[in-house]
C-alpha atoms as a PDB file:
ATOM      1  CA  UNK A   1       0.969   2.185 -15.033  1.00  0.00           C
ATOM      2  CA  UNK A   2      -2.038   3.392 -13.220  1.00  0.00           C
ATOM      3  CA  UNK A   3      -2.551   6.789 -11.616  1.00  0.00           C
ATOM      4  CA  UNK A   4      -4.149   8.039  -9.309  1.00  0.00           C
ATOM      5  CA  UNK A   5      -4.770  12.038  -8.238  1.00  0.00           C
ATOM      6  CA  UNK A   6      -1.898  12.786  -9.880  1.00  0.00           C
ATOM      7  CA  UNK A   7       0.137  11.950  -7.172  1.00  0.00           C
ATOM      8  CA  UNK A   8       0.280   8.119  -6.893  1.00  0.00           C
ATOM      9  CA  UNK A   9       1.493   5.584  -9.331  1.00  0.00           C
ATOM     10  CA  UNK A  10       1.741   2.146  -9.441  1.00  0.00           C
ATOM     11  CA  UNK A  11       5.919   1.496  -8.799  1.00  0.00           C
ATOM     12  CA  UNK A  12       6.369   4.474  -6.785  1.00  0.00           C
ATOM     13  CA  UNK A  13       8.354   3.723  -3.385  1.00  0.00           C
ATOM     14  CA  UNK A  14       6.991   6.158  -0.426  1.00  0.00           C
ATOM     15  CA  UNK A  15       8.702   6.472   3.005  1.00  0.00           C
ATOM     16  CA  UNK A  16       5.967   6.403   5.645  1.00  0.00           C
ATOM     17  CA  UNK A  17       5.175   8.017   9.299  1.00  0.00           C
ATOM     18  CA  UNK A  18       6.274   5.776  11.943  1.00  0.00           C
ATOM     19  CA  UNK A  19       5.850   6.261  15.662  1.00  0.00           C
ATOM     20  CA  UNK A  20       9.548   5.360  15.567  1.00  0.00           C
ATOM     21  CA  UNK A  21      11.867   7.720  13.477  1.00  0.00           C
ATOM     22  CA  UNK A  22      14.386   5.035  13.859  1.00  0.00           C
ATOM     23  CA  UNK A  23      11.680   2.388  11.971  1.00  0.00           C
ATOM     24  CA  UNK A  24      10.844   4.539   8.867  1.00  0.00           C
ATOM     25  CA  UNK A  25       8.372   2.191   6.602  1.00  0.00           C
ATOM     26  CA  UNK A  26       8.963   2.339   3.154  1.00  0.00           C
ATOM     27  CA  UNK A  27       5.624   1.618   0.660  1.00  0.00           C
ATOM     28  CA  UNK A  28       5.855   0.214  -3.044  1.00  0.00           C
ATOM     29  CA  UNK A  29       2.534   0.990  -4.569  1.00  0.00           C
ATOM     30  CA  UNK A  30       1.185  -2.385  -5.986  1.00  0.00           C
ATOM     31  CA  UNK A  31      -2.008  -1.132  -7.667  1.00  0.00           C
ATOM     32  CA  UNK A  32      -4.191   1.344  -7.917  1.00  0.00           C
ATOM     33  CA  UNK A  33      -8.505   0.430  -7.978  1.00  0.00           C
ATOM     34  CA  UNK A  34     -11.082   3.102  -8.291  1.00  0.00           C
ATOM     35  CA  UNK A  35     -14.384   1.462  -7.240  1.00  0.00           C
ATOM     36  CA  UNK A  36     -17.448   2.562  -7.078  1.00  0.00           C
ATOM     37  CA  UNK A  37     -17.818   3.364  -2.933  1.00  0.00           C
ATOM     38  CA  UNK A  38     -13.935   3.806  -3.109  1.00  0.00           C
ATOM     39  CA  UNK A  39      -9.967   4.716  -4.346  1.00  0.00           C
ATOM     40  CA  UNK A  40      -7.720   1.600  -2.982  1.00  0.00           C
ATOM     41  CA  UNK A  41      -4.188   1.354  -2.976  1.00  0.00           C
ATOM     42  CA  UNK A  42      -2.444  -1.879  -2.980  1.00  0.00           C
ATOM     43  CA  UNK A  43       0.954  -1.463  -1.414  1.00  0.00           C
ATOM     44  CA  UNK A  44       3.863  -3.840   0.111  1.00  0.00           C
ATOM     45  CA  UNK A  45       6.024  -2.580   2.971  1.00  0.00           C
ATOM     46  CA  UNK A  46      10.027  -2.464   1.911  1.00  0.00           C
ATOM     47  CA  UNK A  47      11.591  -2.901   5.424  1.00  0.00           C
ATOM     48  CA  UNK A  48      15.504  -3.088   6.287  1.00  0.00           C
ATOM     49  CA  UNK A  49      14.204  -5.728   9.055  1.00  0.00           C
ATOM     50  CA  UNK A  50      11.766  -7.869   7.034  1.00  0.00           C
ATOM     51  CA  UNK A  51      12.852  -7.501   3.553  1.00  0.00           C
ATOM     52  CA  UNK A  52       9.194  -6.917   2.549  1.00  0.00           C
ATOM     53  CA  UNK A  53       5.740  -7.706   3.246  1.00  0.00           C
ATOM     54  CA  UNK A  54       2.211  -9.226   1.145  1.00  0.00           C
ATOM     55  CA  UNK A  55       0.476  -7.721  -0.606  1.00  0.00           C
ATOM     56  CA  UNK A  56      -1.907  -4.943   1.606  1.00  0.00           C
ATOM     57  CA  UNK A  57      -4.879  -2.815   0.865  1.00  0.00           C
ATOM     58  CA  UNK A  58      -5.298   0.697   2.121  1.00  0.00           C
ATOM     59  CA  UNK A  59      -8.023   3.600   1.535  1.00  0.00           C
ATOM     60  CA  UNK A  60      -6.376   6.394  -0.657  1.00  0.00           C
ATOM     61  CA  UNK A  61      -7.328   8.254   2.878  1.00  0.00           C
ATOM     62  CA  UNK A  62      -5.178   6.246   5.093  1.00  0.00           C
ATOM     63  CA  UNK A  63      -2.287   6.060   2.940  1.00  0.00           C
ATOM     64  CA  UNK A  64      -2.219  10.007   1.723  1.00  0.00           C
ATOM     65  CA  UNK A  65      -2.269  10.298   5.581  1.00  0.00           C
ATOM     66  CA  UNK A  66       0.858   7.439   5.924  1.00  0.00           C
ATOM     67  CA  UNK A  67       3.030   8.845   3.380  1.00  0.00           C
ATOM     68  CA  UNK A  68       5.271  12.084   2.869  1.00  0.00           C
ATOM     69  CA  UNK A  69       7.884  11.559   0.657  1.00  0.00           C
ATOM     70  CA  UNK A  70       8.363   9.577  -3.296  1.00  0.00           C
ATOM     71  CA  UNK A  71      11.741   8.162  -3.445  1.00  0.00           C
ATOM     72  CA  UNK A  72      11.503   5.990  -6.362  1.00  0.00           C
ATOM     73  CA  UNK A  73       9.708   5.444  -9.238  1.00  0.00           C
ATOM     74  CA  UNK A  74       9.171   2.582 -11.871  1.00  0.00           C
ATOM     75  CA  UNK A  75       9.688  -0.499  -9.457  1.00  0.00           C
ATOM     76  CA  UNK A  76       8.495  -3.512 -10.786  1.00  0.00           C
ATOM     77  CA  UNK A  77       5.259  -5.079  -9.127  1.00  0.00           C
ATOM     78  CA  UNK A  78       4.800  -8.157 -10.523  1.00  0.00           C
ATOM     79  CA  UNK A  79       6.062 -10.156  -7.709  1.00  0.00           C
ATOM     80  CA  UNK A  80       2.612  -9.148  -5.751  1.00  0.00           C
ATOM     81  CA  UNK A  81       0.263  -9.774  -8.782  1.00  0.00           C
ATOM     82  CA  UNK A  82      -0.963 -13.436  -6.981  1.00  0.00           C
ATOM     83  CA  UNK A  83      -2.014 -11.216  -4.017  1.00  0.00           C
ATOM     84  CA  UNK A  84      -3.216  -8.224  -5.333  1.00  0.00           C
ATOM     85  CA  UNK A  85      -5.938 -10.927  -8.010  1.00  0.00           C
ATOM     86  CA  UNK A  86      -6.912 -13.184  -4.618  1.00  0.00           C
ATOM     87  CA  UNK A  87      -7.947  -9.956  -2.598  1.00  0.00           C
ATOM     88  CA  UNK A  88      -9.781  -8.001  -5.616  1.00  0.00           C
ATOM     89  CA  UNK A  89     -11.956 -11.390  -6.347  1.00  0.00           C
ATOM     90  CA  UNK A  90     -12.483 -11.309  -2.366  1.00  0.00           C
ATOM     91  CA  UNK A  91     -13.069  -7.511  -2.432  1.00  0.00           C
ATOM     92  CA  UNK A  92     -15.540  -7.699  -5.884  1.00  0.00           C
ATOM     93  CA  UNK A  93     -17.405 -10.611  -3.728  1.00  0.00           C
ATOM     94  CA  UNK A  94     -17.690  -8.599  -0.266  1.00  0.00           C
ATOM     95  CA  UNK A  95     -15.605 -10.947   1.277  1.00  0.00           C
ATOM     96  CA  UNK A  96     -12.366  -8.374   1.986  1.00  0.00           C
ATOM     97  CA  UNK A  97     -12.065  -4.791   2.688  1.00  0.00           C
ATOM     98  CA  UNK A  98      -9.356  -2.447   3.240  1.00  0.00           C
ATOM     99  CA  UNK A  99      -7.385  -1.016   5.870  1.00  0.00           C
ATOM    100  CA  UNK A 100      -8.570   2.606   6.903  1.00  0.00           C
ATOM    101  CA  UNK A 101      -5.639   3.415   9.688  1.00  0.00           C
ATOM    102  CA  UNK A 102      -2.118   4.104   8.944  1.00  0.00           C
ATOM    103  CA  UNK A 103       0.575   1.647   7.654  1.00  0.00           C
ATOM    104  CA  UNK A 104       2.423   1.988  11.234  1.00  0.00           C
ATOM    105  CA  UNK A 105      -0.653   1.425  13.300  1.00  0.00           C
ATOM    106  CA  UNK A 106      -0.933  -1.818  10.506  1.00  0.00           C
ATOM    107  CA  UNK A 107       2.269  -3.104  11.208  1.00  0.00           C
ATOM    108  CA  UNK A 108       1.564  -2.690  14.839  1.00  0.00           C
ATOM    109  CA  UNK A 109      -1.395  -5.370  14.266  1.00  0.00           C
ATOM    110  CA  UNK A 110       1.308  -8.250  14.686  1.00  0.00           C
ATOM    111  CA  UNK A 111       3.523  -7.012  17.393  1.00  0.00           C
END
C-alpha cells in the first residue's frame, strides 16, 4: 500500500464535489507516484450510472481539491494495474500528463 501525506492510500474510496449533489462521484485511489516535478494520483471513478471508469491521473492538487470524505478503505486495485503501467511508461517518456482540474469538471470532458 502506498501513502501519500498521510492522508491518501492506495484502496481508499473518496466521495467527490460535483456540481450536482444528486451525481456525487465516488474515487478509488489506484496508485500513488511521487516524481520528481510532481505527487500523482491514479484514481477510477465508482459511479451508480457507469459502474466505473479507466484508469485516470490527477495532480495531488486537483484531487485534495475534488475530494472531502474516505468511505472505504482496502479496495482491491488490481483490476486497473494494465492502465495505471501503459500511462506511467507514457508519463516516464513525456508522452502523458495529468489532469490538473477537478474530477467533475473531468467527467464533464465527455458530456
Amino acid at each position: 500500500m502506498t501513502k501519500l501525506n498521510n492522508k491518501f492510500e492506495t484502496g481508499q474510496v473518496w466521495s467527490c464535489r460535483s456540481v450536482s449533489s444528486s451525481n456525487e462521484h465516488k474515487a478509488l485511489i489506484v496508485s500513488i507516484d511521487e516524481f520528481e516535478d510532481e505527487n500523482v494520483i491514479g484514481i477510477a471513478v465508482i459511479s451508480q450510472d457507469s459502474g466505473g471508469s479507466p484508469f485516470m491521473p490527477f495532480s495531488i492538487k486537483a484531487f485534495s481539491a475534488s475530494a472531502f470524505e474516505l468511505i472505504d478503505t482496502g479496495r482491491e486495485t488490481s483490476d486497473f494495474n494494465d492502465g495505471y503501467q501503459y500511462w506511467k511508461e507514457l508519463y516516464i517518456d513525456g508522452e502523458a500528463g495529468v489532469y490538473d482540474i477537478s474530477i467533475d469538471e473531468v467527467l464533464g470532458l465527455n458530456s
